[in-house]
N, C-alpha and C. Protein backbone atom coordinates (compact mmCIF):
# COMPACT_ATOMS: atom_id res chain seq x y z
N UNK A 1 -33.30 123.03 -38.52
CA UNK A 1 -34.64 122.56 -38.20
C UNK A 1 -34.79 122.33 -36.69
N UNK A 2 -33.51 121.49 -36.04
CA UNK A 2 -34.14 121.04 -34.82
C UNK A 2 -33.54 122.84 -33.94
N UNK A 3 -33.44 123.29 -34.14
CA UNK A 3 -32.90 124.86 -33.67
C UNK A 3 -34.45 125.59 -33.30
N UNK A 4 -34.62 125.31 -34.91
CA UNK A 4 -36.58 126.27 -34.80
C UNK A 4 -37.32 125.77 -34.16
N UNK A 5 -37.28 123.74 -33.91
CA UNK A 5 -37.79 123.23 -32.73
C UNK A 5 -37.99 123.79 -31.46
N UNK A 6 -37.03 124.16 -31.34
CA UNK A 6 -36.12 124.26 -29.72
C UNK A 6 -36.82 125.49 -29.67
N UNK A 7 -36.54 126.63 -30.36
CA UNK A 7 -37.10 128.07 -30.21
C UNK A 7 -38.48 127.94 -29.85
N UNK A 8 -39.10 127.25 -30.77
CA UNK A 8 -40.59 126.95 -30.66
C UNK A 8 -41.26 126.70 -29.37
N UNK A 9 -40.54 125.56 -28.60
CA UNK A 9 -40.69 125.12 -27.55
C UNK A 9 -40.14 126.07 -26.17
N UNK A 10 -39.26 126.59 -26.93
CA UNK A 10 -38.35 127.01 -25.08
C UNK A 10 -39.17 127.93 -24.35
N UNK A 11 -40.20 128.19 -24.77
CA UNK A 11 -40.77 129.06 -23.48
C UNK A 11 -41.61 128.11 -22.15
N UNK A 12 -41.20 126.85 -22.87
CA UNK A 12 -42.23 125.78 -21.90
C UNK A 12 -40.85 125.27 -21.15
N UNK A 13 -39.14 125.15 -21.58
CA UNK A 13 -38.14 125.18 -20.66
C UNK A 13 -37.33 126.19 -19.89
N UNK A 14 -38.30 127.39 -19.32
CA UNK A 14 -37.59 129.02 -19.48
C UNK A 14 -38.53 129.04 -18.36
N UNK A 15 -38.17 129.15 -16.91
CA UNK A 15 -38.58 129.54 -16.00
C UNK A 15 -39.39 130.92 -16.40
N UNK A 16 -38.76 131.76 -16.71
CA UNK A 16 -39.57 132.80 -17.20
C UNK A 16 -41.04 133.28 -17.70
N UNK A 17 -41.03 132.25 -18.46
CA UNK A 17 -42.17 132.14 -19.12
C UNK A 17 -43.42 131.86 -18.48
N UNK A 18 -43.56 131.54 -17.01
CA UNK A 18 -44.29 130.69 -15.97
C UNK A 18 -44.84 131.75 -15.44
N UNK A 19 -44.01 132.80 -14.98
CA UNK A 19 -44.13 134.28 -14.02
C UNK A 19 -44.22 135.51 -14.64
N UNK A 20 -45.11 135.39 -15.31
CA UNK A 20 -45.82 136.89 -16.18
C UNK A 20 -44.12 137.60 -16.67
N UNK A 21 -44.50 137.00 -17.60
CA UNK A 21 -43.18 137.28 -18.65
C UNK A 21 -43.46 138.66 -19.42
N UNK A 22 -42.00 139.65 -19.52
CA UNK A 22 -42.12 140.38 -19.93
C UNK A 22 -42.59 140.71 -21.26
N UNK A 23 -43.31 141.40 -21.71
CA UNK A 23 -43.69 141.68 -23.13
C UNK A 23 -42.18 141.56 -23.89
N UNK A 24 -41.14 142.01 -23.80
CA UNK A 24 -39.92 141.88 -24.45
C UNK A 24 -39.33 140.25 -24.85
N UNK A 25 -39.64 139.77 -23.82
CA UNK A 25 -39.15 138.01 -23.83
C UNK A 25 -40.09 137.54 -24.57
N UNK A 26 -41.36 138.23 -24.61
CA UNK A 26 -42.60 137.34 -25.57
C UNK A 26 -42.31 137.79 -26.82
N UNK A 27 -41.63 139.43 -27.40
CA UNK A 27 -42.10 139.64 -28.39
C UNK A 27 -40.44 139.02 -29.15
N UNK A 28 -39.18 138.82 -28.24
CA UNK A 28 -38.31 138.18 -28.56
C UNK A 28 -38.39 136.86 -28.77
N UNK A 29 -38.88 136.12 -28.31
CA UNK A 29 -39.16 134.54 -29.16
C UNK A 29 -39.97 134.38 -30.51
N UNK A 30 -41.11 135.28 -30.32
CA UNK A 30 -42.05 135.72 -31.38
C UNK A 30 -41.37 136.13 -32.22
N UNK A 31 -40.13 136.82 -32.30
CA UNK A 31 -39.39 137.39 -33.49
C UNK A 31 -38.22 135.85 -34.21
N UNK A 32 -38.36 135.88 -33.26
CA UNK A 32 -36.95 134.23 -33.53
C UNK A 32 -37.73 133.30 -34.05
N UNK A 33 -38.64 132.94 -33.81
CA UNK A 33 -39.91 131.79 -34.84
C UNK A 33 -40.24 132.66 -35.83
N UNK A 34 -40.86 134.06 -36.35
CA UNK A 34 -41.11 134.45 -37.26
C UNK A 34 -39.98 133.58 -38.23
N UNK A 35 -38.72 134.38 -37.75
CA UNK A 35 -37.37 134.13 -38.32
C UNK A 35 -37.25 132.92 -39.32
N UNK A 36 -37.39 131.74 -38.16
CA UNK A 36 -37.72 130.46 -38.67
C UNK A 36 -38.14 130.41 -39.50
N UNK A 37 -39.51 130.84 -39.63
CA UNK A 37 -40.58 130.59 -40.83
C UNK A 37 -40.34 131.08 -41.79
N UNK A 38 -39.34 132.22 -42.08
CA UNK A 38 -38.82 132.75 -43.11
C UNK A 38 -38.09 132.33 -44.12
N UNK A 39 -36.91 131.53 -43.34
CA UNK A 39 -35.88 130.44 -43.31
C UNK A 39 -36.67 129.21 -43.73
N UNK A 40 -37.78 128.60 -43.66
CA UNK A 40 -38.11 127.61 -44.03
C UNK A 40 -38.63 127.84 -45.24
N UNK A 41 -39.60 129.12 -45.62
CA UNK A 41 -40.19 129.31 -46.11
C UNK A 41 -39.35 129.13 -48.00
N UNK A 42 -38.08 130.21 -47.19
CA UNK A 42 -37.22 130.18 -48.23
C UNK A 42 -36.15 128.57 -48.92
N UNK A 43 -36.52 127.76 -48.32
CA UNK A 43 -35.73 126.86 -47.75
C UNK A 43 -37.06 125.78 -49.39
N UNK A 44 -38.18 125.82 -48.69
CA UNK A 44 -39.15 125.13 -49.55
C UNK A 44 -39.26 125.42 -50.78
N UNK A 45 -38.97 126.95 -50.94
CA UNK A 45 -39.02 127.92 -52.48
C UNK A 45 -38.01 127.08 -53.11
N UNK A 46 -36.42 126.85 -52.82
CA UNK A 46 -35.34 126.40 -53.71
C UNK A 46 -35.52 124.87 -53.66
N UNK A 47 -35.81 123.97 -52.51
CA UNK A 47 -35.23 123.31 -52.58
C UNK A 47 -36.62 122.13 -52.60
N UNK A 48 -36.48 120.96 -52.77
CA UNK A 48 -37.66 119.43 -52.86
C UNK A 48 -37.11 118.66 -51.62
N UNK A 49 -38.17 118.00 -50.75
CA UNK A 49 -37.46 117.19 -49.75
C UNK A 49 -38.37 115.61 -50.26
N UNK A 50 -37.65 115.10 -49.91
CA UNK A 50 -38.06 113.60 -50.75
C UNK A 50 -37.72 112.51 -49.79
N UNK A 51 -38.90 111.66 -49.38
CA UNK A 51 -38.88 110.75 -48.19
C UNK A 51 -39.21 109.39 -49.03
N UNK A 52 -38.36 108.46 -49.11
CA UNK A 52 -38.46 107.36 -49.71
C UNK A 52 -39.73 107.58 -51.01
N UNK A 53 -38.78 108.20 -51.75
CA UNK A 53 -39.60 108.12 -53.13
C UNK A 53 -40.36 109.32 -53.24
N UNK A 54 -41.29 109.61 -52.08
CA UNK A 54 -42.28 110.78 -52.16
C UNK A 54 -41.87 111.94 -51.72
N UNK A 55 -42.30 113.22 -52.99
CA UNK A 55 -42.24 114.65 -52.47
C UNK A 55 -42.50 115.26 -51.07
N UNK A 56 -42.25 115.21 -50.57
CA UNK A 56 -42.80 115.79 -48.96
C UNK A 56 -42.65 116.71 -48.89
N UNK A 57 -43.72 117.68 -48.60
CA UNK A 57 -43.37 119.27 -47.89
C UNK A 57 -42.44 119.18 -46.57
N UNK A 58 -41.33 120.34 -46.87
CA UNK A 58 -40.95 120.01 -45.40
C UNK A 58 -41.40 120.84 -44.18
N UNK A 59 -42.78 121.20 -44.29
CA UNK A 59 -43.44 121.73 -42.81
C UNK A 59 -44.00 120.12 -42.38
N UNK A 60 -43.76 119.16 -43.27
CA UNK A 60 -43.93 117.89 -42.48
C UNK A 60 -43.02 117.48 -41.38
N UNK A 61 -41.52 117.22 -42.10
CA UNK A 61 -40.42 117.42 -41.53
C UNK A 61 -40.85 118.37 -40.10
N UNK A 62 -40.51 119.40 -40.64
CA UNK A 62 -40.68 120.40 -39.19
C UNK A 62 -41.87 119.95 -38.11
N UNK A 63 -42.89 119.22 -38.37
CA UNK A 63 -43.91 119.57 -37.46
C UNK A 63 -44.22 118.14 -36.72
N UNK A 64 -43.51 117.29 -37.48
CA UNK A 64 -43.04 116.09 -36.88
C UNK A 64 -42.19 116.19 -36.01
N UNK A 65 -40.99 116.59 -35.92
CA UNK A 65 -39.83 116.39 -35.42
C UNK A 65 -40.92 117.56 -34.47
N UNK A 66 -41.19 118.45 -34.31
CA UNK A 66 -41.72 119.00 -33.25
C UNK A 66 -42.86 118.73 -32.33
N UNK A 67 -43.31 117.15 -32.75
CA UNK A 67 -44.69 116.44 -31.85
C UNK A 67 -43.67 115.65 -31.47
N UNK A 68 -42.61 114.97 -32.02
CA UNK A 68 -42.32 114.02 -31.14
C UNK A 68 -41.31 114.58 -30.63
N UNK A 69 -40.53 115.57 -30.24
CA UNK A 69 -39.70 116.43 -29.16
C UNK A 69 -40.34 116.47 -28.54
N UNK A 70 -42.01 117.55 -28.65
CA UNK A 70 -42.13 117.97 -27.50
C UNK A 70 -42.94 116.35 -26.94
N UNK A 71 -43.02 115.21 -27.13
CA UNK A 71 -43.75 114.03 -26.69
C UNK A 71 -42.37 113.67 -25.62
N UNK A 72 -41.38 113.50 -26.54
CA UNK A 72 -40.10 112.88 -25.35
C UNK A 72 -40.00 113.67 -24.66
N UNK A 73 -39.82 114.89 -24.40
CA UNK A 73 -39.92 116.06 -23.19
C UNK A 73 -40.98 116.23 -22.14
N UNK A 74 -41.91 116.09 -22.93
CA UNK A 74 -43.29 115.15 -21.82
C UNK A 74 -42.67 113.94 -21.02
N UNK A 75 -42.44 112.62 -21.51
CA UNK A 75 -41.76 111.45 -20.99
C UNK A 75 -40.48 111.63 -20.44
N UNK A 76 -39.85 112.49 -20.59
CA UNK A 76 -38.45 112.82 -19.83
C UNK A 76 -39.11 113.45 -18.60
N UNK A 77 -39.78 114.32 -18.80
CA UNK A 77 -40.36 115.25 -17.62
C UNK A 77 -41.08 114.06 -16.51
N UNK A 78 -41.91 113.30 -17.12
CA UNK A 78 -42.61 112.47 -16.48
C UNK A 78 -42.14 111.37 -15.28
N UNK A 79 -40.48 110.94 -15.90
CA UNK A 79 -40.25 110.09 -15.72
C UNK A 79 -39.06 110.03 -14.41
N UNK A 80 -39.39 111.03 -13.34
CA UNK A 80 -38.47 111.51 -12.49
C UNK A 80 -39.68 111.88 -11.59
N UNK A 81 -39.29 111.83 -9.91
CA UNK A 81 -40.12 112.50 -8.80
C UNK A 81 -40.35 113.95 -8.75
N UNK A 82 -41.52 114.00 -9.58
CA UNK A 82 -41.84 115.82 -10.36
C UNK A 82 -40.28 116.44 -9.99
N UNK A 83 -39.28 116.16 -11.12
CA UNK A 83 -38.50 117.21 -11.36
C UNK A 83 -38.46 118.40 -11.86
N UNK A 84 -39.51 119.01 -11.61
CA UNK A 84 -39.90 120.30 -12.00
C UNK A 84 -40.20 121.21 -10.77
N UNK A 85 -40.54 120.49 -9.37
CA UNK A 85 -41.13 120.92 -8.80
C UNK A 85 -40.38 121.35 -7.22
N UNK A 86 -41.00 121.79 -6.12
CA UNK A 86 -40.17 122.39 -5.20
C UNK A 86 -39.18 123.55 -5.74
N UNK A 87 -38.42 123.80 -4.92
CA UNK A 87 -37.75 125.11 -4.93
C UNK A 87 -36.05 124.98 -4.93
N UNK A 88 -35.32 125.73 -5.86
CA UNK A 88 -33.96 124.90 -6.71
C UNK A 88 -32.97 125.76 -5.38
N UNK A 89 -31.92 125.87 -5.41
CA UNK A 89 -30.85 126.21 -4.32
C UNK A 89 -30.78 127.52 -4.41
N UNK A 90 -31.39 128.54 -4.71
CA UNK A 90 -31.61 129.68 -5.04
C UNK A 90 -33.03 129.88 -4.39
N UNK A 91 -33.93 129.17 -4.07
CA UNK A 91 -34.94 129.44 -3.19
C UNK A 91 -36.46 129.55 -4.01
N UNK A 92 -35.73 129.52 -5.73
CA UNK A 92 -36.94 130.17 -6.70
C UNK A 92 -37.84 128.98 -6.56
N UNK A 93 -39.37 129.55 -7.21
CA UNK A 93 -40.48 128.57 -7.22
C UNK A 93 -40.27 127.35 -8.32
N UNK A 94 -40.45 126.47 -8.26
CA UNK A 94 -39.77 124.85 -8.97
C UNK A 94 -40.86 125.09 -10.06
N UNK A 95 -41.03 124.65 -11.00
CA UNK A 95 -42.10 124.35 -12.61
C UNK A 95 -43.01 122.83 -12.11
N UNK A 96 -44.30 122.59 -11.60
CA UNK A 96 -44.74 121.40 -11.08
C UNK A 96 -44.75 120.34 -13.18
N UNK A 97 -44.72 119.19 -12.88
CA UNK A 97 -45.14 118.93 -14.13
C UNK A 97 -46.34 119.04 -15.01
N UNK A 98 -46.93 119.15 -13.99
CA UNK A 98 -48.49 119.26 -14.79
C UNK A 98 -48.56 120.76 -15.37
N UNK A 99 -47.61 121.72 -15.39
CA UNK A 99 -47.78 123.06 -15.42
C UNK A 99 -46.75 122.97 -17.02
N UNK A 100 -45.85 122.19 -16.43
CA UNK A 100 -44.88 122.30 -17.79
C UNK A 100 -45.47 121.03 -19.46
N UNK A 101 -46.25 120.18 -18.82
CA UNK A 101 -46.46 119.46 -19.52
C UNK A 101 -48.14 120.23 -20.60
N UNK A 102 -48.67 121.12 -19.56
CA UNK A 102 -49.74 121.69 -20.00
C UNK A 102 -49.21 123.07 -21.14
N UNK A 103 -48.11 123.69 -20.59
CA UNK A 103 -47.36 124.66 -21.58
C UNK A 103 -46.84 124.04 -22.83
N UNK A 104 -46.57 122.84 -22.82
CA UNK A 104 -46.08 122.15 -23.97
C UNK A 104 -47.60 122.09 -24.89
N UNK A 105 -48.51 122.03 -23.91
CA UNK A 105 -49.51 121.29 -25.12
C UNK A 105 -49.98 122.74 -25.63
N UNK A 106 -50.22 123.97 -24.67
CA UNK A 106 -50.38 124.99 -25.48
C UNK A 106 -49.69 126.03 -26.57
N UNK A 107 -48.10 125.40 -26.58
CA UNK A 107 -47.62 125.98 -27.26
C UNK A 107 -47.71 125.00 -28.68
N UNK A 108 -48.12 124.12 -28.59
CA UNK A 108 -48.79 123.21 -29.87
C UNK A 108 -50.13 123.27 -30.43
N UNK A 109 -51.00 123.42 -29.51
CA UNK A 109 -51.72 124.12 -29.98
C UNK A 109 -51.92 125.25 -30.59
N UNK A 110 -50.89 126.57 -30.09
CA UNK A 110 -51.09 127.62 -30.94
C UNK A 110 -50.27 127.51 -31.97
N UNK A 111 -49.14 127.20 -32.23
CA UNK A 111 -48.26 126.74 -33.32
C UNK A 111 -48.80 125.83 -34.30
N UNK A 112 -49.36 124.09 -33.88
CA UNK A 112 -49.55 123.40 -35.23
C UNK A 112 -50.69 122.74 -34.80
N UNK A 113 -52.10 122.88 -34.27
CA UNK A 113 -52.97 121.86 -33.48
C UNK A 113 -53.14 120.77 -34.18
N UNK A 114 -53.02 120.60 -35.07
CA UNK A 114 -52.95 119.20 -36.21
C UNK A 114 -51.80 118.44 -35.56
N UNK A 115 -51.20 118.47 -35.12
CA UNK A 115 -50.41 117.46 -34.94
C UNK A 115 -50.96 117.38 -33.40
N UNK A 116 -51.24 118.03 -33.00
CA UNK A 116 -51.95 117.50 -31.32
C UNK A 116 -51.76 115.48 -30.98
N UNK A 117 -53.09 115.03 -32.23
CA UNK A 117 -53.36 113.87 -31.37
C UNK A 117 -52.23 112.92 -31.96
N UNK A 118 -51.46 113.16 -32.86
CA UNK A 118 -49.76 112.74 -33.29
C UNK A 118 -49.09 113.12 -31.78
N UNK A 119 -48.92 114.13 -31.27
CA UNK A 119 -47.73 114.15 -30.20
C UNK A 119 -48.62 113.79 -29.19
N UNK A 120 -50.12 113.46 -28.64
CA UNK A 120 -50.47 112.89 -27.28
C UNK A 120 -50.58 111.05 -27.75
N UNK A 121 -50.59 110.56 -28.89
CA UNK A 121 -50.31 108.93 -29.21
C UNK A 121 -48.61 108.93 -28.65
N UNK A 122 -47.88 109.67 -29.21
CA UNK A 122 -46.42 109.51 -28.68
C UNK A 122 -45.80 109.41 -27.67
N UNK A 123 -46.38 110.66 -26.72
CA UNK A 123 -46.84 111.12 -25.82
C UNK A 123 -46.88 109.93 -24.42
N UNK A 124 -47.87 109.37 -24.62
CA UNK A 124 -48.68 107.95 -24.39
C UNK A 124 -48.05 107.03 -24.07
N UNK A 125 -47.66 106.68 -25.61
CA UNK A 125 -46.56 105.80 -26.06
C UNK A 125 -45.01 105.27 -25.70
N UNK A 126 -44.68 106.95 -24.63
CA UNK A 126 -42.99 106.92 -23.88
C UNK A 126 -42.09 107.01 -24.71
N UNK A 127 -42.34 107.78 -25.86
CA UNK A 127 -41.09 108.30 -26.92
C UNK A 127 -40.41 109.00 -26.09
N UNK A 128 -38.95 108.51 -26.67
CA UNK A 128 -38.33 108.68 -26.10
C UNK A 128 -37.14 109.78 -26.91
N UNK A 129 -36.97 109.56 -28.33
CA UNK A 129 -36.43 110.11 -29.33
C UNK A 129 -36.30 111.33 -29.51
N UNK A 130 -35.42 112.26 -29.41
CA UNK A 130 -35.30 113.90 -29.48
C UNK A 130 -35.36 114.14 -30.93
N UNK A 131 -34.48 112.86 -31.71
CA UNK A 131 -33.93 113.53 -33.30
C UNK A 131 -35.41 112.49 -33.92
N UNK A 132 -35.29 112.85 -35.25
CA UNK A 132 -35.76 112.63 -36.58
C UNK A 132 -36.12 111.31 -36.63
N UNK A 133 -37.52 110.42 -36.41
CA UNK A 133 -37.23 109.20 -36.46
C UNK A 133 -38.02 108.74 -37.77
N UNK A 134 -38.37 109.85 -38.61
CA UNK A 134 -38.63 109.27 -40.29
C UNK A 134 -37.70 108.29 -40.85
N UNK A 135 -38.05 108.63 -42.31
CA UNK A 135 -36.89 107.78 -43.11
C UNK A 135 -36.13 108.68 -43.46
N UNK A 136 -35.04 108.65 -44.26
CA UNK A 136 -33.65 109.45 -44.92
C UNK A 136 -34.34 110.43 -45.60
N UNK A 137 -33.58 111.85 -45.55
CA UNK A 137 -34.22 112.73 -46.42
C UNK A 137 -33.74 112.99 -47.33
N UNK A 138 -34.18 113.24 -48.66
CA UNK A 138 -33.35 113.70 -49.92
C UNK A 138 -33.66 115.17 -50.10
N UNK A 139 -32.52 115.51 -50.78
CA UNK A 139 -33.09 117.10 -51.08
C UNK A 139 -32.81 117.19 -52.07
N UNK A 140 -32.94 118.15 -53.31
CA UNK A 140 -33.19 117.84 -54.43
C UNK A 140 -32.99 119.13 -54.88
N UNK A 141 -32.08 120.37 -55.15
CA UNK A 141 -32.73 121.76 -55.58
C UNK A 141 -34.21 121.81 -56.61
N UNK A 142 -35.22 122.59 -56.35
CA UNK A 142 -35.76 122.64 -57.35
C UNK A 142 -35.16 123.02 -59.05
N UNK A 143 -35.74 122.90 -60.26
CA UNK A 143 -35.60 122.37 -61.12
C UNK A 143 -36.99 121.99 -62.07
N UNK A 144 -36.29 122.45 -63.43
CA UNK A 144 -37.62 121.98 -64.24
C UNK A 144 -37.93 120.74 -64.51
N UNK A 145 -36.85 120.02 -64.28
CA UNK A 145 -37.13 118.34 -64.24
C UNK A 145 -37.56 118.05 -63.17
N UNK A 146 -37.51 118.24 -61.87
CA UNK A 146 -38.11 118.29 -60.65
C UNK A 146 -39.44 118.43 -60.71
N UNK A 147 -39.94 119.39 -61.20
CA UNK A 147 -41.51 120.17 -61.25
C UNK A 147 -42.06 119.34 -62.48
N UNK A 148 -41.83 118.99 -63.69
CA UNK A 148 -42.26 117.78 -64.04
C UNK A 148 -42.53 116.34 -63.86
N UNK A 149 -41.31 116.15 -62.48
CA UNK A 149 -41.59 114.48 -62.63
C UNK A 149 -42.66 114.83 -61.23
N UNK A 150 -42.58 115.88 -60.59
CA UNK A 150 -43.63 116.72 -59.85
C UNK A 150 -45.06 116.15 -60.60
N UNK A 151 -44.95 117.34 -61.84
CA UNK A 151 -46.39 116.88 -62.60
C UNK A 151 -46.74 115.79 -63.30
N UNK A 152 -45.81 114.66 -63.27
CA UNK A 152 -45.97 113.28 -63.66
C UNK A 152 -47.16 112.26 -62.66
N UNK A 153 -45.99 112.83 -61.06
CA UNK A 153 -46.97 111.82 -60.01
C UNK A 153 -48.32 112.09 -60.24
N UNK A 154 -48.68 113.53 -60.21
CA UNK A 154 -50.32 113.41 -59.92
C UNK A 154 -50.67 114.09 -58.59
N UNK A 155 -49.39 113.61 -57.60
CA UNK A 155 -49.61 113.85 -56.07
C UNK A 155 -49.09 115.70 -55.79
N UNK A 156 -48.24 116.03 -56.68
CA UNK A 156 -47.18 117.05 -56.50
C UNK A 156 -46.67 116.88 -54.82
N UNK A 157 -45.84 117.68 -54.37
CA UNK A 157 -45.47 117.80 -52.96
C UNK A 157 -46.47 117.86 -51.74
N UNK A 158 -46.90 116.26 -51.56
CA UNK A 158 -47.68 115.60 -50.09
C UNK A 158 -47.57 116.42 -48.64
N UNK A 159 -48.92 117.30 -48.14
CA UNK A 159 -48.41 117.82 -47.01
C UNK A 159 -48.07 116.98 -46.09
N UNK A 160 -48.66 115.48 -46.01
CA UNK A 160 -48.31 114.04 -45.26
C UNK A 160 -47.63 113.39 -45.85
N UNK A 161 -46.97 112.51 -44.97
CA UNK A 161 -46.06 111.56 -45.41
C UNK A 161 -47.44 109.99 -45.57
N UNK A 162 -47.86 109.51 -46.62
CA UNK A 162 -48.72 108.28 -46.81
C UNK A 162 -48.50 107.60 -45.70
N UNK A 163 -47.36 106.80 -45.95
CA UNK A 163 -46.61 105.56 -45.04
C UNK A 163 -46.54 106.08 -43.42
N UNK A 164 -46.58 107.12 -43.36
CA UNK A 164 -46.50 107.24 -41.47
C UNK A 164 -47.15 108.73 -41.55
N UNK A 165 -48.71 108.76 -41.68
CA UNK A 165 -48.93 110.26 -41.45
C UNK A 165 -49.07 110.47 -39.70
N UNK A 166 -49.06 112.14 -40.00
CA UNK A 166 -49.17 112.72 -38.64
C UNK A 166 -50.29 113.47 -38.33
N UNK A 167 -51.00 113.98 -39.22
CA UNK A 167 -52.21 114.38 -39.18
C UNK A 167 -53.51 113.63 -39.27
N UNK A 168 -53.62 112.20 -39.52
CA UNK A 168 -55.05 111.22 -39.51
C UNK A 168 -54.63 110.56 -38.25
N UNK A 169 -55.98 111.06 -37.34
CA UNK A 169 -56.08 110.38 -36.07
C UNK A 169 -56.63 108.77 -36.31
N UNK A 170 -57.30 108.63 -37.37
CA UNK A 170 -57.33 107.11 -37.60
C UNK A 170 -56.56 106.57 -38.40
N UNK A 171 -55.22 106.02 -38.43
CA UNK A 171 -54.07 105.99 -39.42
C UNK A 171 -55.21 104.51 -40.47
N UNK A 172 -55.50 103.62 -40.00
CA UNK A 172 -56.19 102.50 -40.37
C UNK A 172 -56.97 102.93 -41.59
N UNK A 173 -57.93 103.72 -41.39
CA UNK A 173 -58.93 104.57 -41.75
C UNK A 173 -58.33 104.99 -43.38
N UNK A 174 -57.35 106.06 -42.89
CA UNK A 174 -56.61 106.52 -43.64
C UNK A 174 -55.61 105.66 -44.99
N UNK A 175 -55.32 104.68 -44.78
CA UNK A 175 -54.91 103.24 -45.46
C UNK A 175 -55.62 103.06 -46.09
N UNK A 176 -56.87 102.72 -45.61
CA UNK A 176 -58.31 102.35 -46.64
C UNK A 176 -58.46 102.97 -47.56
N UNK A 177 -57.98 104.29 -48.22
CA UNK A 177 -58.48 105.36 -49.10
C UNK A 177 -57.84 104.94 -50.14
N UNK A 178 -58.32 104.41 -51.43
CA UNK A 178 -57.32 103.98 -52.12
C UNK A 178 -56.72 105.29 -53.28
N UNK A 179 -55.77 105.28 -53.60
CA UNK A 179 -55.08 106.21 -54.38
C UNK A 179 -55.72 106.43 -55.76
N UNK A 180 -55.98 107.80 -56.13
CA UNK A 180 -56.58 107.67 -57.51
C UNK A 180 -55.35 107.68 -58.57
N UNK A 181 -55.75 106.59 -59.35
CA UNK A 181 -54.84 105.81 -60.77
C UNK A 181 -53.65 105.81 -60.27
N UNK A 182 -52.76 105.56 -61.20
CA UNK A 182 -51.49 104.92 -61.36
C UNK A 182 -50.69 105.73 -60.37
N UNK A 183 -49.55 105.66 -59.48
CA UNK A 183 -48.73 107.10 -59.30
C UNK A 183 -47.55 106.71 -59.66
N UNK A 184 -46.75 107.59 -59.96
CA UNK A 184 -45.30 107.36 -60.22
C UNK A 184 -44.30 107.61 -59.07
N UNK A 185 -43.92 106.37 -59.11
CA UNK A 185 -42.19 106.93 -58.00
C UNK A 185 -41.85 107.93 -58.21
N UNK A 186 -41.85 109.12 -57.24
CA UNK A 186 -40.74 109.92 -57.46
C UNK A 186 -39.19 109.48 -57.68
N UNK A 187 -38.51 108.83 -57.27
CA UNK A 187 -37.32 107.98 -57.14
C UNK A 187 -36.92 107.89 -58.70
N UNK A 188 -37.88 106.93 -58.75
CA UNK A 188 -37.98 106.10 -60.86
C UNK A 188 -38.43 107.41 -61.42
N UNK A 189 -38.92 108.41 -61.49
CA UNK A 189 -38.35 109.89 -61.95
C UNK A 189 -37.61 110.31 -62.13
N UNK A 190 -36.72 110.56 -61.05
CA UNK A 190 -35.56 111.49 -60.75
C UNK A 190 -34.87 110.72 -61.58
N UNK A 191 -34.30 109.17 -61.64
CA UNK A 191 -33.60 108.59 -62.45
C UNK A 191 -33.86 108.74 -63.78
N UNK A 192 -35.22 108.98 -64.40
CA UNK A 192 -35.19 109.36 -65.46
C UNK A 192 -34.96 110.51 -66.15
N UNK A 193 -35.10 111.13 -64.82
CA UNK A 193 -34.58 112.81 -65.84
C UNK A 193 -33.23 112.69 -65.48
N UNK A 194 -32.68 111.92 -64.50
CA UNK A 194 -30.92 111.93 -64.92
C UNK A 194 -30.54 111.45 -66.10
N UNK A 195 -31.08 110.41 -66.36
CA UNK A 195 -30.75 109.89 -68.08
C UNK A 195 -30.76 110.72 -68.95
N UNK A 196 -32.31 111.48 -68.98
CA UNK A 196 -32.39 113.07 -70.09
C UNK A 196 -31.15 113.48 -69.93
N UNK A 197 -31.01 114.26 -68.89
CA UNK A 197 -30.13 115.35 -68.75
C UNK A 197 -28.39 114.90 -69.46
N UNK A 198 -28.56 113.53 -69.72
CA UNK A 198 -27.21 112.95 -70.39
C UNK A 198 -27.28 113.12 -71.15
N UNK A 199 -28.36 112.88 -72.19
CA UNK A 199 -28.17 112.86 -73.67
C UNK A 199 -28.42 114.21 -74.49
């Protein structure tokens, strides 16, 4: 995951990318994120990711951990006398920050713009965090007991995480909505189809 991050991002840490980059270097990163998405894609087909109790898609996972990278890389960048800028011992032209911090936001924009006002609150904020600062992840192979206690909740697999979304710019707002009827723990599920599966 944090690999496809990195891919995602590196054309905003790649001098290259600044000075009319070759069609080859563009259509080579472009091939290495396809990649990714393939890998994830296949990744979601087998397997359930489960964040304290709830099903989570993991393009949540992914698109989180990729607002708040590229937010601490903003605040790392920020937080030095434009270390991006002037000319390195080699004589080449330096990256100013406002140039690298603006490539970050467009490569989020074309990648996930939903998470935009998630990584400029963070952003803001002086995250500082490179890794994962959710809760524990479970993984779960899919499974017909899986896809039932699936069709038990009601919710099936949440493209947001409830408890800390990344996509409602008014998180408050978002709280207010109250849940329709009962839902079931995923958690108090899973334990119950372990019991089935005993007897």
């Amino acid at each position: 995951m944090y690999l496809g991050v990195f891919v995602i991002l590196s054309p905003a840490f790649d001098r290259r990318f600044y000075f009319n980059p070759s069609q080859h270097l563009v259509d080579e990163v472009a091939y290495a994120i396809r990649q990714f998405q393939s890998l994830l894609h296949v990744f979601s087909v087998r397997y359930v990711t489960v964040l304290e109790g709830e099903a989570v898609a993991a393009s949540y996972i992914l698109e989180r951990i990729l607002a708040e990278f590229a937010a601490a890389s903003v605040v790392l960048g920020q937080s030095g006398d434009d270390p991006f800028g002037g000319a390195d011992r080699h004589g080449e032209v330096g990256i100013s920050f406002a140039k690298f911090s603006s490539k970050i936001g467009r490569i989020l924009e074309d990648f996930c713009p939903d998470v935009i006002p998630f990584f400029a609150g963070r952003a803001k904020g002086g995250h500082q965090d490179f890794f994962w600062t959710g809760p524990r992840i479970d993984i779960f192979p899919r499974s017909d007991d899986i896809m039932s206690i699936l069709q038990v909740t009601r919710t099936g697999e949440l493209l947001d995480f409830p408890k800390r979304p990344i996509y409602t710019v008014d998180v408050h707002e978002a709280d207010s909505i109250p849940a329709p009827g009962k839902r079931v723990h995923f958690a108090d599920g899973m334990a119950s189809a372990s019991k089935r599966s005993k007897h």
